[in-house]
C-alpha atoms as a PDB file:
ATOM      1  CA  UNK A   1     166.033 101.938 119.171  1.00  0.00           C
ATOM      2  CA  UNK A   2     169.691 101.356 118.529  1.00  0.00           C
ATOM      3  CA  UNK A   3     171.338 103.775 115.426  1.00  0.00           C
ATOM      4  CA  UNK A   4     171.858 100.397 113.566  1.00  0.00           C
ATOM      5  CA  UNK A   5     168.174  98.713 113.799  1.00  0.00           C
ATOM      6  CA  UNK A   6     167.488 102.280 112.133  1.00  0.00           C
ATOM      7  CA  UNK A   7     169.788 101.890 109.135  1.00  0.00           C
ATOM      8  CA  UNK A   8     168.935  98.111 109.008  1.00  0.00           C
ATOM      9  CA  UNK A   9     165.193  99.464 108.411  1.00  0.00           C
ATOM     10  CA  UNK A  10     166.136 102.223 105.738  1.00  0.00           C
ATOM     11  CA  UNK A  11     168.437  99.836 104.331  1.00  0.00           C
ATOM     12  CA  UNK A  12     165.538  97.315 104.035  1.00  0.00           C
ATOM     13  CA  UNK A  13     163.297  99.589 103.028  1.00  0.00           C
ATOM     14  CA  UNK A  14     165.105 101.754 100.228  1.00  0.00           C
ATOM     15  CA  UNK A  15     165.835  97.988  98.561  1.00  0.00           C
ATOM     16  CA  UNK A  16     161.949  97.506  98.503  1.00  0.00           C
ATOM     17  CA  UNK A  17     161.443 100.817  96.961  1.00  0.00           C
ATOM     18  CA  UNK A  18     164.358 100.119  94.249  1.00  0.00           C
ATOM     19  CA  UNK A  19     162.822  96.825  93.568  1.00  0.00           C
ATOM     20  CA  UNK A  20     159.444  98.017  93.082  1.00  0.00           C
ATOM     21  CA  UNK A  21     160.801 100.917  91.035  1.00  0.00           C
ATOM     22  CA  UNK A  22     162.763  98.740  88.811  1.00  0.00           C
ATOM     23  CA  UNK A  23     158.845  96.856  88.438  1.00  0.00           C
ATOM     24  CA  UNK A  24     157.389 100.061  87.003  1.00  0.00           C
ATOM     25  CA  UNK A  25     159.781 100.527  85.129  1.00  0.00           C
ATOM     26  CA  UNK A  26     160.448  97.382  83.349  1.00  0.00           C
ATOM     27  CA  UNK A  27     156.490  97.087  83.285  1.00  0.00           C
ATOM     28  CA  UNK A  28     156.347 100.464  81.656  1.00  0.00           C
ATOM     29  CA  UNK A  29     158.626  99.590  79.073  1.00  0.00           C
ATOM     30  CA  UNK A  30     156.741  96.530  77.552  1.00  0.00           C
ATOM     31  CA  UNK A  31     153.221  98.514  78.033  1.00  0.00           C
ATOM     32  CA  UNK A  32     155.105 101.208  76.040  1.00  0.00           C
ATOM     33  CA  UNK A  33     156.181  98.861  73.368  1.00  0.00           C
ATOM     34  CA  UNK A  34     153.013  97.176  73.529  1.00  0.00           C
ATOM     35  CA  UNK A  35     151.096 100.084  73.589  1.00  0.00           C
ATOM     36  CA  UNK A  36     153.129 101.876  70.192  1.00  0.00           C
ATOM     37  CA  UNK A  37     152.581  98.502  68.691  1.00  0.00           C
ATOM     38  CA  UNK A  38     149.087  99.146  68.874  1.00  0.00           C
ATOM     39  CA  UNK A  39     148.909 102.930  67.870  1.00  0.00           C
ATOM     40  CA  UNK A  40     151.131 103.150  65.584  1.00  0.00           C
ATOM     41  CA  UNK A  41     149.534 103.282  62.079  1.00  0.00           C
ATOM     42  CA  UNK A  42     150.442 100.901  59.376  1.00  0.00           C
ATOM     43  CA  UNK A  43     151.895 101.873  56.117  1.00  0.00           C
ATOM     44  CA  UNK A  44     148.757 101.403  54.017  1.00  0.00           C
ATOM     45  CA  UNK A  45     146.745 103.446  57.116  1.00  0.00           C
ATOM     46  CA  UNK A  46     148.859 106.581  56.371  1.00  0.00           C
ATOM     47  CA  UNK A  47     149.573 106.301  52.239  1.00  0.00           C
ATOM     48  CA  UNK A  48     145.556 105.551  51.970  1.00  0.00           C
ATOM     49  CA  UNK A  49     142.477 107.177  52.837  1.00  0.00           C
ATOM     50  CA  UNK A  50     140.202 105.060  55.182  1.00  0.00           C
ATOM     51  CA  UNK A  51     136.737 104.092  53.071  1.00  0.00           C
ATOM     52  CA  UNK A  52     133.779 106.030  53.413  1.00  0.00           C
ATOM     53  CA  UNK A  53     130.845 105.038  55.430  1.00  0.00           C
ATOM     54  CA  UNK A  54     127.680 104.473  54.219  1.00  0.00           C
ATOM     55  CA  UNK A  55     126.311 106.826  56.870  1.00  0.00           C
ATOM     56  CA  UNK A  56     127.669 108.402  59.817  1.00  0.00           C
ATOM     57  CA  UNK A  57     124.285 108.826  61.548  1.00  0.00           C
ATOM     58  CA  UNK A  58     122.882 107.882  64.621  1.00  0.00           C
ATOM     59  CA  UNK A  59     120.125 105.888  63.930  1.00  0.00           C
ATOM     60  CA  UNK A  60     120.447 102.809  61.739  1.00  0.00           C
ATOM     61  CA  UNK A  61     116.623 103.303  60.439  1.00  0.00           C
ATOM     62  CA  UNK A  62     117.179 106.791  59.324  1.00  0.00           C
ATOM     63  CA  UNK A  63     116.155 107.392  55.353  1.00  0.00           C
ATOM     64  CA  UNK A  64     119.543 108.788  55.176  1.00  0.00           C
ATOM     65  CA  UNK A  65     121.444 105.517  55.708  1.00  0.00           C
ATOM     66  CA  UNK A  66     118.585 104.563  52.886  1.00  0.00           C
ATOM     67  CA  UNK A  67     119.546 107.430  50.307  1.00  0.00           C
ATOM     68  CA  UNK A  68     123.276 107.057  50.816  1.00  0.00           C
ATOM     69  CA  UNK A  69     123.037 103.262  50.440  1.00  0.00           C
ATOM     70  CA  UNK A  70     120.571 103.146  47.606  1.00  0.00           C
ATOM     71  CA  UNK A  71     121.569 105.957  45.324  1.00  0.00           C
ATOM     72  CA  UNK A  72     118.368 106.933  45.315  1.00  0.00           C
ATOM     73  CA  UNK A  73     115.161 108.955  46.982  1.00  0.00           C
ATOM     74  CA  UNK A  74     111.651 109.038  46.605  1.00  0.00           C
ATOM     75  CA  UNK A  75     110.095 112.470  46.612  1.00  0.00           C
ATOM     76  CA  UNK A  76     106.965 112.390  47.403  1.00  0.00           C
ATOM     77  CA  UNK A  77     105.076 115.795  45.328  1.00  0.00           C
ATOM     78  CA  UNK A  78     101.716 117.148  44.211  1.00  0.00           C
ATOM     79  CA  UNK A  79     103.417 118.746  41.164  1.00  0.00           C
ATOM     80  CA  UNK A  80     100.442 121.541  40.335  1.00  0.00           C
ATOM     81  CA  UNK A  81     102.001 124.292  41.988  1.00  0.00           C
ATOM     82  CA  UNK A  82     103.646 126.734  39.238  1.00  0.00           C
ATOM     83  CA  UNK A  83     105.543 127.952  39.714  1.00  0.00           C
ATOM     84  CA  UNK A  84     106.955 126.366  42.951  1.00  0.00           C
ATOM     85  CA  UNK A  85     106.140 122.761  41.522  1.00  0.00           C
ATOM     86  CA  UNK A  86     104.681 121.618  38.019  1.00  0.00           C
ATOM     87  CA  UNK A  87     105.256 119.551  34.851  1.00  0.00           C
ATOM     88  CA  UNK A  88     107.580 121.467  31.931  1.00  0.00           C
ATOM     89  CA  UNK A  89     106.528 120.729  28.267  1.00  0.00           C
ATOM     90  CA  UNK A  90     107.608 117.178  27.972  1.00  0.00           C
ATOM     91  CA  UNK A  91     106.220 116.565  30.995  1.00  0.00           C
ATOM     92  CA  UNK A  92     109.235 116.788  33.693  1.00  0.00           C
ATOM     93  CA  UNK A  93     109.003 117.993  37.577  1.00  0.00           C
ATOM     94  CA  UNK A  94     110.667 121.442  37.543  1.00  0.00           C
ATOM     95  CA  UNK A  95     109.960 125.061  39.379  1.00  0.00           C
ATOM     96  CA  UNK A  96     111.387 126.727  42.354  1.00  0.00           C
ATOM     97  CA  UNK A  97     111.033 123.872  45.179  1.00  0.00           C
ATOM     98  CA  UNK A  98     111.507 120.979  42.659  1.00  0.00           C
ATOM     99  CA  UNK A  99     114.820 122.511  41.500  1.00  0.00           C
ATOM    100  CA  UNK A 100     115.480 122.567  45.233  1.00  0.00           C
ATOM    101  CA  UNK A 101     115.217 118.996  45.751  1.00  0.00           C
ATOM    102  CA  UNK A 102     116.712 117.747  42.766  1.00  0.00           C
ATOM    103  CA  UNK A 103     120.236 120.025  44.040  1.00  0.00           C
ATOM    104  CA  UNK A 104     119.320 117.903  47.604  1.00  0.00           C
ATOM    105  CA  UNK A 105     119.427 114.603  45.661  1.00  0.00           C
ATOM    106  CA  UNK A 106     122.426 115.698  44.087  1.00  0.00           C
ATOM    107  CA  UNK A 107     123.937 116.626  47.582  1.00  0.00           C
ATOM    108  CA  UNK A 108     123.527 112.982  48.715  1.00  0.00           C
ATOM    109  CA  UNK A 109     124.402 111.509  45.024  1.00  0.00           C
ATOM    110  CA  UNK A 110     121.131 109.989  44.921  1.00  0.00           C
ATOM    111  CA  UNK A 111     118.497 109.787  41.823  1.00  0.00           C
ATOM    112  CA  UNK A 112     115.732 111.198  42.393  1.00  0.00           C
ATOM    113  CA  UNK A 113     112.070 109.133  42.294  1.00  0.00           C
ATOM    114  CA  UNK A 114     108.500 111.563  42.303  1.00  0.00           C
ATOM    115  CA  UNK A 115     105.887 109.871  44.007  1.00  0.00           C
ATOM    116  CA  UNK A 116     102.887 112.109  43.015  1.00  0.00           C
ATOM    117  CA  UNK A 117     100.353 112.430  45.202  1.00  0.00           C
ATOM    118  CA  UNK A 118      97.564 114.871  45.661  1.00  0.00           C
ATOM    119  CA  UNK A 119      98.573 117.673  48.797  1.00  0.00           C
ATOM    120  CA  UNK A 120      96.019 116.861  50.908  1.00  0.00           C
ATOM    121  CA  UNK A 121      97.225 113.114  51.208  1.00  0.00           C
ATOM    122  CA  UNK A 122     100.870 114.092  51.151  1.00  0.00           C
ATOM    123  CA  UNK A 123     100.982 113.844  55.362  1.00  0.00           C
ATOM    124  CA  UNK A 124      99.415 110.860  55.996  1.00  0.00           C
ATOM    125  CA  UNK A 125     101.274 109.346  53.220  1.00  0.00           C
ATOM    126  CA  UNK A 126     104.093 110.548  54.563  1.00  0.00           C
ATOM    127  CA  UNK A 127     103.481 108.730  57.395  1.00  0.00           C
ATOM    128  CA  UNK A 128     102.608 105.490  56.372  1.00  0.00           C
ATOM    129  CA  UNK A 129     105.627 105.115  54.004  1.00  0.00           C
ATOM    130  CA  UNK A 130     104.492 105.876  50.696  1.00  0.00           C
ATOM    131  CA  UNK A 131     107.561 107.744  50.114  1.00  0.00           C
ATOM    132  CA  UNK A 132     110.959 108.734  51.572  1.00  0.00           C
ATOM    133  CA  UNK A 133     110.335 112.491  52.127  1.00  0.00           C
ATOM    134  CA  UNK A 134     108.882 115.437  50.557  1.00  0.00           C
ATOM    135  CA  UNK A 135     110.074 117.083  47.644  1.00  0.00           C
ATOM    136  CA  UNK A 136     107.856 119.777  48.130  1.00  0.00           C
ATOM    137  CA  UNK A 137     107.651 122.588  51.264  1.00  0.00           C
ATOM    138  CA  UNK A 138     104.519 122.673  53.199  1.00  0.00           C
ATOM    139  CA  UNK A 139     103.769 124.985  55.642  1.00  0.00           C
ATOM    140  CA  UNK A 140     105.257 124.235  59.046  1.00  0.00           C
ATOM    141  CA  UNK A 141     101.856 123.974  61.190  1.00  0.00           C
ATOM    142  CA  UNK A 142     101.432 122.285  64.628  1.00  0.00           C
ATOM    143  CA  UNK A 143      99.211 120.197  63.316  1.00  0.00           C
ATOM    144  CA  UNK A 144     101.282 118.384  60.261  1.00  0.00           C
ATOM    145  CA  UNK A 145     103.742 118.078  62.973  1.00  0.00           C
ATOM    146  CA  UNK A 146     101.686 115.541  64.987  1.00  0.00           C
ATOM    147  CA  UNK A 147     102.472 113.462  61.504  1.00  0.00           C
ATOM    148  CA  UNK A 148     105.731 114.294  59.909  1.00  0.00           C
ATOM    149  CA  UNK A 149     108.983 115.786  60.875  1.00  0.00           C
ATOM    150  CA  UNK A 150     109.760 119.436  59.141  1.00  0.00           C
ATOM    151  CA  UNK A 151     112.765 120.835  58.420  1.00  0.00           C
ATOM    152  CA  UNK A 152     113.845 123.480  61.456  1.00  0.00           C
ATOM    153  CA  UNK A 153     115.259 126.122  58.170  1.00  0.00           C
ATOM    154  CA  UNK A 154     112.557 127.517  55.777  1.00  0.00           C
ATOM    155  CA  UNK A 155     112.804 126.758  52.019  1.00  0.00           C
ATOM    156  CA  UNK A 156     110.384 129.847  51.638  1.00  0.00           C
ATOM    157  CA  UNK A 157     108.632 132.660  53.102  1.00  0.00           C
ATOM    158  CA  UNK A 158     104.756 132.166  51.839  1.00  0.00           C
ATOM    159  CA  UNK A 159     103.058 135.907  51.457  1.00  0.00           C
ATOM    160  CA  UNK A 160      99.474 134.827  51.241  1.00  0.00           C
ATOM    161  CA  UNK A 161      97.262 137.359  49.352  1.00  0.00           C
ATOM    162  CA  UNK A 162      93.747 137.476  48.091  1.00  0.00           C
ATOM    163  CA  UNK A 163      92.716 136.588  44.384  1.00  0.00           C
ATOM    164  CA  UNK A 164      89.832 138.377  42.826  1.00  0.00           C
ATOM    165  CA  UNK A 165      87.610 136.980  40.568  1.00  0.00           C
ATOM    166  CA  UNK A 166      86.820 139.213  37.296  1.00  0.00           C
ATOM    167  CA  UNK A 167      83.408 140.547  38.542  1.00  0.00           C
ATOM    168  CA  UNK A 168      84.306 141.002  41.843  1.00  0.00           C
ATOM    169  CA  UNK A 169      83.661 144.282  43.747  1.00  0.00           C
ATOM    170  CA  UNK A 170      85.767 143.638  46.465  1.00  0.00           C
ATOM    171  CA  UNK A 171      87.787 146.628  47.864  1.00  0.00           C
ATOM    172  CA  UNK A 172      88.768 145.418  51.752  1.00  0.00           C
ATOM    173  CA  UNK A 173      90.093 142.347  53.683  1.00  0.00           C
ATOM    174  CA  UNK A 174      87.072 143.219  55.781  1.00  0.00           C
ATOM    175  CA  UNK A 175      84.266 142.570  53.373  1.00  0.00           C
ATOM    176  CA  UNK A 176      85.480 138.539  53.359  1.00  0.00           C
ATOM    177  CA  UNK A 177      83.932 138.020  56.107  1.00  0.00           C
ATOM    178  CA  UNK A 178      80.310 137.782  54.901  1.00  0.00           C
ATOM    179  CA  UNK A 179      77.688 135.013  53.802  1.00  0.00           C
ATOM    180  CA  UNK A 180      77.385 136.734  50.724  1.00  0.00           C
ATOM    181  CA  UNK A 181      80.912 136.141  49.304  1.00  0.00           C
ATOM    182  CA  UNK A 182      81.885 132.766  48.570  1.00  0.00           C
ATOM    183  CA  UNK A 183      85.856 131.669  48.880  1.00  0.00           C
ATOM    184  CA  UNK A 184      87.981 128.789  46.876  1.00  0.00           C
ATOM    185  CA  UNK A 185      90.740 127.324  49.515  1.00  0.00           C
ATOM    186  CA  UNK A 186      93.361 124.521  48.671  1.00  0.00           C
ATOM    187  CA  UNK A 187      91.859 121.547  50.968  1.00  0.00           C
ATOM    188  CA  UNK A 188      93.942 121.272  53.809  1.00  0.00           C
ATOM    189  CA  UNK A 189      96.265 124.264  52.799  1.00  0.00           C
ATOM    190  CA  UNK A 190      96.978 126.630  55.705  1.00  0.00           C
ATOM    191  CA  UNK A 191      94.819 129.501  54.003  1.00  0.00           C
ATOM    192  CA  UNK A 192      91.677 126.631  54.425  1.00  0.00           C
ATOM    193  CA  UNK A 193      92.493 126.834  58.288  1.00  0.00           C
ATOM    194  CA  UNK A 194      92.895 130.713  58.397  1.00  0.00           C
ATOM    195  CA  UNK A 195      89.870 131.252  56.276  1.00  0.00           C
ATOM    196  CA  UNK A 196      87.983 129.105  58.873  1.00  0.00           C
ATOM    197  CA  UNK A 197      89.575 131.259  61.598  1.00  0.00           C
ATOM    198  CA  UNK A 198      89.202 134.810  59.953  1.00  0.00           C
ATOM    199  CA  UNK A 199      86.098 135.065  57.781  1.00  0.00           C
ATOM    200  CA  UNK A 200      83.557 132.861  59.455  1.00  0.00           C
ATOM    201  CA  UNK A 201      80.806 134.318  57.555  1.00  0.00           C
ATOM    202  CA  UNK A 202      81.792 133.675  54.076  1.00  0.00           C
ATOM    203  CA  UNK A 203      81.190 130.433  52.563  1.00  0.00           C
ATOM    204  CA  UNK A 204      84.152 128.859  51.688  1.00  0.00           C
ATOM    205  CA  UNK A 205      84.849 125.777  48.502  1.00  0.00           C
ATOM    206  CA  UNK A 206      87.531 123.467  49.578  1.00  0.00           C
ATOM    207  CA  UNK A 207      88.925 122.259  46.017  1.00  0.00           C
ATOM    208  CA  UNK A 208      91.995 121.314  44.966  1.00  0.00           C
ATOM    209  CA  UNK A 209      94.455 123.727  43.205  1.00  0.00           C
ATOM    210  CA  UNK A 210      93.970 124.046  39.935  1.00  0.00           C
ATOM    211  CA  UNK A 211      89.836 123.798  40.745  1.00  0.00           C
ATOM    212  CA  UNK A 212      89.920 126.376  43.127  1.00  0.00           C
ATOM    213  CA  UNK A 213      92.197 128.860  40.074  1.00  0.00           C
ATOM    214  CA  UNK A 214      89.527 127.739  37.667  1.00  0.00           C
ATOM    215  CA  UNK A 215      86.242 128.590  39.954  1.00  0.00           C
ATOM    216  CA  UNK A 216      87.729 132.195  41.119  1.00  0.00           C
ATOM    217  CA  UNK A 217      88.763 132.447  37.394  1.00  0.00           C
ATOM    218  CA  UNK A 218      84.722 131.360  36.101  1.00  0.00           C
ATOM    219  CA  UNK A 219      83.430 133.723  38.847  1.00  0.00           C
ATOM    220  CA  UNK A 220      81.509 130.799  40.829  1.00  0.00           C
ATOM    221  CA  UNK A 221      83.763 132.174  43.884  1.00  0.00           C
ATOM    222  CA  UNK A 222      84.711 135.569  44.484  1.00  0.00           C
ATOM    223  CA  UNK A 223      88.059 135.292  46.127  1.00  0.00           C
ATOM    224  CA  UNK A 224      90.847 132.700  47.143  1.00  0.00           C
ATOM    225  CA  UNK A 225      93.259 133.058  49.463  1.00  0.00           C
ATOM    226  CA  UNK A 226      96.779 132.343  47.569  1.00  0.00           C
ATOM    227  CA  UNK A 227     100.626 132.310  48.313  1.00  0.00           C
ATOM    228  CA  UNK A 228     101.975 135.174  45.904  1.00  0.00           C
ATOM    229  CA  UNK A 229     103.595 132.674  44.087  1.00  0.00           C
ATOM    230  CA  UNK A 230     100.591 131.662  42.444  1.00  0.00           C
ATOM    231  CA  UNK A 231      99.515 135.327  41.366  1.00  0.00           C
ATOM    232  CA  UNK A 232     101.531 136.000  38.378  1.00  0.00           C
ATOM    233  CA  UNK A 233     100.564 132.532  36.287  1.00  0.00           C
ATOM    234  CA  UNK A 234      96.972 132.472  37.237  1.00  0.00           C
ATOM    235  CA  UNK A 235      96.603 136.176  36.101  1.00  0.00           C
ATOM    236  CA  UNK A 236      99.149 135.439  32.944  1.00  0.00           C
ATOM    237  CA  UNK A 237      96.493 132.212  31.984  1.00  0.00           C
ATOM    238  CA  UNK A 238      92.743 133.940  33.178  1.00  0.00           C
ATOM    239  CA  UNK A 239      93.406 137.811  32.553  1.00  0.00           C
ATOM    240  CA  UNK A 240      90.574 138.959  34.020  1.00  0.00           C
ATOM    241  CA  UNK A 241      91.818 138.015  37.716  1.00  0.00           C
ATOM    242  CA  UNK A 242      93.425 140.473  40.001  1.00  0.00           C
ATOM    243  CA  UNK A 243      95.095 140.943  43.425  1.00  0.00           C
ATOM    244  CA  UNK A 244      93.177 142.888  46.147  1.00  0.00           C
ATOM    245  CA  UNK A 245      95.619 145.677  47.109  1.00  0.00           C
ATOM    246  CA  UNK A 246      96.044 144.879  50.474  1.00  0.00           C
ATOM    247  CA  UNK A 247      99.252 143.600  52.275  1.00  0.00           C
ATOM    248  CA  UNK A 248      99.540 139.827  53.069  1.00  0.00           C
ATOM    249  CA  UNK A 249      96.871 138.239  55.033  1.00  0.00           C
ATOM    250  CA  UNK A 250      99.405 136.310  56.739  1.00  0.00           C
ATOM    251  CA  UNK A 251     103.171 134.971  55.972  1.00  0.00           C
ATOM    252  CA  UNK A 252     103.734 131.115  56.427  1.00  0.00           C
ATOM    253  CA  UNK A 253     107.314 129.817  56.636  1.00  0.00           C
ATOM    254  CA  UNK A 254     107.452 126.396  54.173  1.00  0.00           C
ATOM    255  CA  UNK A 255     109.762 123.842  54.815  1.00  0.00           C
ATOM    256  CA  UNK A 256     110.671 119.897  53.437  1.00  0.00           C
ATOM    257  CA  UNK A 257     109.591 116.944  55.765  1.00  0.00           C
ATOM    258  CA  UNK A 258     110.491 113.668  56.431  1.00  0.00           C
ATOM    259  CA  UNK A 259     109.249 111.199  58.658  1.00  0.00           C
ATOM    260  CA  UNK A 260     108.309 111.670  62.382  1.00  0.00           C
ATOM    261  CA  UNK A 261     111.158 111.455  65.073  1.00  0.00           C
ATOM    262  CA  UNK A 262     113.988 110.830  62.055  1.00  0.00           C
ATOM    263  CA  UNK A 263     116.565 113.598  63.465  1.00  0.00           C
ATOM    264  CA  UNK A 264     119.259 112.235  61.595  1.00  0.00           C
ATOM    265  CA  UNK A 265     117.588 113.332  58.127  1.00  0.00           C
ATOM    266  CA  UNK A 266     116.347 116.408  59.651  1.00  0.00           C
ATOM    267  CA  UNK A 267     119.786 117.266  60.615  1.00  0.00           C
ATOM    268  CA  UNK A 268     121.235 116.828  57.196  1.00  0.00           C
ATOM    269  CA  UNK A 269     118.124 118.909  55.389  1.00  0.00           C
ATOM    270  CA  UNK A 270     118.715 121.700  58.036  1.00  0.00           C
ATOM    271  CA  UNK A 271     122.414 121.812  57.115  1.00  0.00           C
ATOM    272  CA  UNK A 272     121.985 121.705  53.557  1.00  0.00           C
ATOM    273  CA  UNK A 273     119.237 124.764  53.555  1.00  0.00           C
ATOM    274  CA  UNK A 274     121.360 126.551  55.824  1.00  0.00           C
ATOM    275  CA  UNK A 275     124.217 126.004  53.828  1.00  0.00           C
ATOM    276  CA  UNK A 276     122.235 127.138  50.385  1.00  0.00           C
ATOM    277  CA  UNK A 277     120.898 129.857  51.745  1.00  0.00           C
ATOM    278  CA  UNK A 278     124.367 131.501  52.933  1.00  0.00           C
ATOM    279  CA  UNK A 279     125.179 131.457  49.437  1.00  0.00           C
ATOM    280  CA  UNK A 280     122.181 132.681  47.683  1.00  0.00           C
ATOM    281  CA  UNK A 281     121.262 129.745  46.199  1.00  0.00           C
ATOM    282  CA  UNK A 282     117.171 129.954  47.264  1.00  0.00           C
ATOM    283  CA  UNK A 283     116.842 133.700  46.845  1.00  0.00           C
ATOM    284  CA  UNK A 284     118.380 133.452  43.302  1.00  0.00           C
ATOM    285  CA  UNK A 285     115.855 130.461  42.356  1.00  0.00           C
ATOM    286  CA  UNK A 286     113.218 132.448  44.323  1.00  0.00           C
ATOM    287  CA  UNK A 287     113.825 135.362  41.839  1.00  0.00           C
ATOM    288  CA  UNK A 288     113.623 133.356  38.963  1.00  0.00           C
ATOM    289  CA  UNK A 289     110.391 131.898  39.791  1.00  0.00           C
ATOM    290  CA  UNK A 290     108.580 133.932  42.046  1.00  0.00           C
ATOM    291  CA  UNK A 291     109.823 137.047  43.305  1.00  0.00           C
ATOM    292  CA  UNK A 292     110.668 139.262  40.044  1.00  0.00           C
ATOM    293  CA  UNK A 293     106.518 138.144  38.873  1.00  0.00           C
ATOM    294  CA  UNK A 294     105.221 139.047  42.040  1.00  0.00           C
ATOM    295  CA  UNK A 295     106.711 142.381  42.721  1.00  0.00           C
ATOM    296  CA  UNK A 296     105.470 143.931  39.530  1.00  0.00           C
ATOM    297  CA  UNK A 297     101.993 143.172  40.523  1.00  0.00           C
ATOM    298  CA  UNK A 298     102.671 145.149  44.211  1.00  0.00           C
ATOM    299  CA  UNK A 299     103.183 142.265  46.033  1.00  0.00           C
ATOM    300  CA  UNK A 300     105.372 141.458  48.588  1.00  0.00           C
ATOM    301  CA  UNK A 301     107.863 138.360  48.326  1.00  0.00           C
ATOM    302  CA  UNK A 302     110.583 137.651  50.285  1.00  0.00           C
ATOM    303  CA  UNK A 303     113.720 135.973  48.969  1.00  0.00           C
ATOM    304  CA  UNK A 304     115.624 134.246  51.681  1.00  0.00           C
ATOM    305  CA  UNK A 305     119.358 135.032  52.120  1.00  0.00           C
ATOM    306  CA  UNK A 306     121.558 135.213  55.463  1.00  0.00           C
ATOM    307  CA  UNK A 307     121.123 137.762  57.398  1.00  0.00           C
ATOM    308  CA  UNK A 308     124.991 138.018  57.651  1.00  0.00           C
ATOM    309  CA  UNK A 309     125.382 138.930  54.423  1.00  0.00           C
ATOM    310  CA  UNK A 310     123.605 141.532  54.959  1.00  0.00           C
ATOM    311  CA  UNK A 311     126.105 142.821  57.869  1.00  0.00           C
ATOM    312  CA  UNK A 312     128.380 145.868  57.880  1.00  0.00           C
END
């Protein structure tokens, strides 16, 4: 091939490249312009604050789009608890858990609604809709979670201890488990299921709070298996009651719930108790209602507060 067929071909060749460079480029130039036209932000987009959401979640049916939207959330509560949840004087919620959910409401800048309803019932109303969430903890067991959706962070630590009734000659955890000693358990409280489960002998009375106090209190039952949180008031209102000095039967953590498979809720109630915890918000409502009662009568109770705070 002759030397100038070879420069013909570069010649021809570098002209294509130059032509297709000058394309890019001129291309490049209106996708730039194009392209800051469309990212660029408009005067009102950087002098003002884009609106709020009504909620960034992920699911559209979540009771937290609900709350946010509404302004408002239905608690659903069996509010004869003291001191975690009862009535004051004039006849409003308060106590340890209830203060708890009101500061949740608050969190969301809802109003908070009490749908009372009696414990037993509170997971099958739950769900079937009676009521946005709980405003109450209930122990976290497997079975409530075939039902309802807990919260993955405790709101409390539950020492469960046993109540004597005034005439009772009860010395052991041992001497429960006998036909001759009758035993008053919440219905469908977690110290019903471990009463079944550790003293098969006795004969146990499945009442309702309050009922259950008042038949340990009469002496109709010997004993009842209780959450040290209950200790201090029954004692303070039937004197003649008393602990069995023994350590805990069992601990249960106690947590809010909402209903089954919403995450998005769970997410937020997680974050909140996590966040509340950190800074000693449930330990120093824990004190006020439970803890300081409980440990002058020897019992243990646990006030929950991060365990990095505790660091060195």
């Amino acid at each position: 091939m002759s030397k100038k067929k070879i420069s013909s071909d570069v010649e021809g060749i570098s002209s294509v490249q130059s032509d297709r460079r000058n394309f890019i480029k001129g291309a490049g130039i209106a996708l730039g312009a194009t392209a800051l036209t469309s990212f660029a932000p408009s005067a009102n987009a950087v002098t003002t604050p884009s609106s709020p959401r009504v909620a960034n979640v992920s699911d559209p049916n979540s009771i937290l789009n609900k709350i946010l939207s509404t302004k408002k959330v239905k608690f659903g509560v069996d509010l004869t608890f003291a001191p975690l949840q009862f009535k004051d004087s004039k006849g409003n919620p308060t106590g340890y858990i209830i203060e708890l959910a009101k500061s949740l409401a608050s969190s969301l800048g809802a109003t908070p609604e009490w749908v009372e309803i009696p414990f037993g019932s509170l997971f099958a109303a739950q769900a079937a809709g009676k009521f946005d969430m709980s405003g109450i903890a209930a122990t976290i067991r497997p079975s409530r979670a075939q039902q309802v959706l807990f919260s993955g962070a405790p709101a409390f630590v539950e020492s469960n201890v046993v109540l004597l009734a005034p005439n009772s000659n009860l010395k052991r955890l041992t001497q429960l488990n006998s036909s001759a000693v009758t035993i008053a358990v919440v219905v469908g409280s977690s110290q019903e299921a471990a009463a079944v489960l550790r003293y098969p002998k006795a004969k146990l009375k499945r009442l309702d709070n309050q009922a259950a106090l008042a038949d340990v209190a009469a002496g109709r039952s010997d004993a009842m298996i209780v959450g040290e949180f209950s200790v201090a008031s029954a004692i303070k209102a039937n004197s003649g009651l008393k602990p069995l000095k023994a350590g805990p039967i069992f601990v249960d953590e106690n947590s809010f719930f909402m209903p089954a498979g919403d995450y998005d809720m769970k997410n937020y109630v997680d974050t909140w108790l996590r966040y509340e915890t950190s800074h000693n918000t449930l330990a120093g409502l824990w004190d006020d209602y439970v803890g300081d009662d409980a440990r002058k009568l020897g019992l243990q109770s646990i006030s929950l507060s991060s365990s990095w705070a505790k660091g060195k």
